[in-house]
C-alpha atoms as a PDB file:
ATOM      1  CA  UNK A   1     127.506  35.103  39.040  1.00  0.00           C
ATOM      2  CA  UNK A   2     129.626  36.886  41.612  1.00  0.00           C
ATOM      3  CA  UNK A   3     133.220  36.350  41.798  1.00  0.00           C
ATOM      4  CA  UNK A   4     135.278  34.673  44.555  1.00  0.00           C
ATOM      5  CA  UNK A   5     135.718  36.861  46.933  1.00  0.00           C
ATOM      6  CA  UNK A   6     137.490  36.140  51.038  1.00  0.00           C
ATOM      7  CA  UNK A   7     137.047  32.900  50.298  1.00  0.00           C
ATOM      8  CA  UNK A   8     138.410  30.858  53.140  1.00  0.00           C
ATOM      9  CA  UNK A   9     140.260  27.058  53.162  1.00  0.00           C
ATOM     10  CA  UNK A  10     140.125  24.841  55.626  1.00  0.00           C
ATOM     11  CA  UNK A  11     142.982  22.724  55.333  1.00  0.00           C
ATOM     12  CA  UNK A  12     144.700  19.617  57.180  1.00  0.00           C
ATOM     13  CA  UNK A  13     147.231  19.380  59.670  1.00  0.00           C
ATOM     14  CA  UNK A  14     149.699  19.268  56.359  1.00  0.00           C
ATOM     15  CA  UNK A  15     148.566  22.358  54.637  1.00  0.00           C
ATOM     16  CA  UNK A  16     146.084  20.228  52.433  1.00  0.00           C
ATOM     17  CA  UNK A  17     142.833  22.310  51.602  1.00  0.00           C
ATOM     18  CA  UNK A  18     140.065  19.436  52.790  1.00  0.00           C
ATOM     19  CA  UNK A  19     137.219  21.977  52.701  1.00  0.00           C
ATOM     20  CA  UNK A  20     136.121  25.767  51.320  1.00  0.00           C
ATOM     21  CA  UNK A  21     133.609  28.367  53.542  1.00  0.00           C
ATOM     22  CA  UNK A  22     132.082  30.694  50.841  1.00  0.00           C
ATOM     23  CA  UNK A  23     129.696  33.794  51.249  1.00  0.00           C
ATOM     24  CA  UNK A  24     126.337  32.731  51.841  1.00  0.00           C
ATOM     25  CA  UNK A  25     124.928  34.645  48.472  1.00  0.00           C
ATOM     26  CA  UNK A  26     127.421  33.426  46.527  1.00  0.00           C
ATOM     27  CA  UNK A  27     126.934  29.748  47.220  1.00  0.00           C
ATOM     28  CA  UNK A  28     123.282  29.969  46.764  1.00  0.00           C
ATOM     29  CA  UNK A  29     123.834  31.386  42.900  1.00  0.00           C
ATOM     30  CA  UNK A  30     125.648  28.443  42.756  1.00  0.00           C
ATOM     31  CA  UNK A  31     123.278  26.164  43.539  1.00  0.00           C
ATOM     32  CA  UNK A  32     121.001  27.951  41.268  1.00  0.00           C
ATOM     33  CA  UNK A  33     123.554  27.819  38.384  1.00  0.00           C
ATOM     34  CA  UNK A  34     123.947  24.233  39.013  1.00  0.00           C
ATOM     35  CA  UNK A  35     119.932  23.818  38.834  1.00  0.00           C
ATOM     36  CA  UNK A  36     120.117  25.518  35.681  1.00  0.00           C
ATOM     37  CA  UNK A  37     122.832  23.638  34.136  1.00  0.00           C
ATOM     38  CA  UNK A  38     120.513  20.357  35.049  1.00  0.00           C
ATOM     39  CA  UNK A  39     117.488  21.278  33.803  1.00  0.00           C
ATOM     40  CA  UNK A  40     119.481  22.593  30.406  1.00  0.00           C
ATOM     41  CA  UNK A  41     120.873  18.567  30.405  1.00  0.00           C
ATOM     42  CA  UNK A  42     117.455  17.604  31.058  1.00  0.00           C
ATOM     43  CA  UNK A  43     115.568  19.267  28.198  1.00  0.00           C
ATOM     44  CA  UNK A  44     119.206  18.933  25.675  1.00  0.00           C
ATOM     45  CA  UNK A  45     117.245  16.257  23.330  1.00  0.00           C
ATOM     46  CA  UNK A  46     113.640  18.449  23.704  1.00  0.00           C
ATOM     47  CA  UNK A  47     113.074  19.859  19.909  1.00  0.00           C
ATOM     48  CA  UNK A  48     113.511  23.485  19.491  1.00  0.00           C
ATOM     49  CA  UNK A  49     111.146  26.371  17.935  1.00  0.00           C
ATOM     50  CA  UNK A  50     112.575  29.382  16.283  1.00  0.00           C
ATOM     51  CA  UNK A  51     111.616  32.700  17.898  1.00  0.00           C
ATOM     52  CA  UNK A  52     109.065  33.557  14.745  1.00  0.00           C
ATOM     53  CA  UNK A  53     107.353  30.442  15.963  1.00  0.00           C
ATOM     54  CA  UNK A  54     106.879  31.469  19.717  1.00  0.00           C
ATOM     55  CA  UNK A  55     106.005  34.959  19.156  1.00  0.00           C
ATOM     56  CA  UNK A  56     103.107  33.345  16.425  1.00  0.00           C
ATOM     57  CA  UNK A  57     101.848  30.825  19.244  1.00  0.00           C
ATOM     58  CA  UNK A  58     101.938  33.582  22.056  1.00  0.00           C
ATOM     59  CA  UNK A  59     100.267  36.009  19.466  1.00  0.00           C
ATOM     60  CA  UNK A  60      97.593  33.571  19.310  1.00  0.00           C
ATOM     61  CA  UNK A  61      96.890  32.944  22.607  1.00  0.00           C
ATOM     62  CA  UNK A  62      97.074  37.100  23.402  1.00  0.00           C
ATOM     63  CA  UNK A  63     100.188  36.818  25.434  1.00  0.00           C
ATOM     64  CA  UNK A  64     102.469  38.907  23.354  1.00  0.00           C
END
């Protein structure tokens, strides 16, 4: 993920920041981060294979 960079506040009449404008690119890895991180939540209780086991099963079907 990129880092913050010129990232700009908008803030109240106080000197409150109410609201953040980021670069374009590095919102949308955000957003994709984020869609990782649900998916990952998603799948958490999904049972796991070891890597001998996928490379076996994609063996057999000639993928690998």
């Amino acid at each position: 993920m990129t880092t913050l960079k010129k990232e700009r506040f908008i803030t109240d009449n106080k000197g409150r920041r109410k609201a953040v404008i980021l670069d374009i690119k590095l919102y949308q890895e955000m957003l994709e981060d984020l869609e990782d991180l649900r998916l990952l939540a998603e799948r958490q209780d999904e049972p796991t294979s070891s890597l001998e086991e996928v490379e076996k099963r994609l063996k057999a079907s000639g993928l690998l």
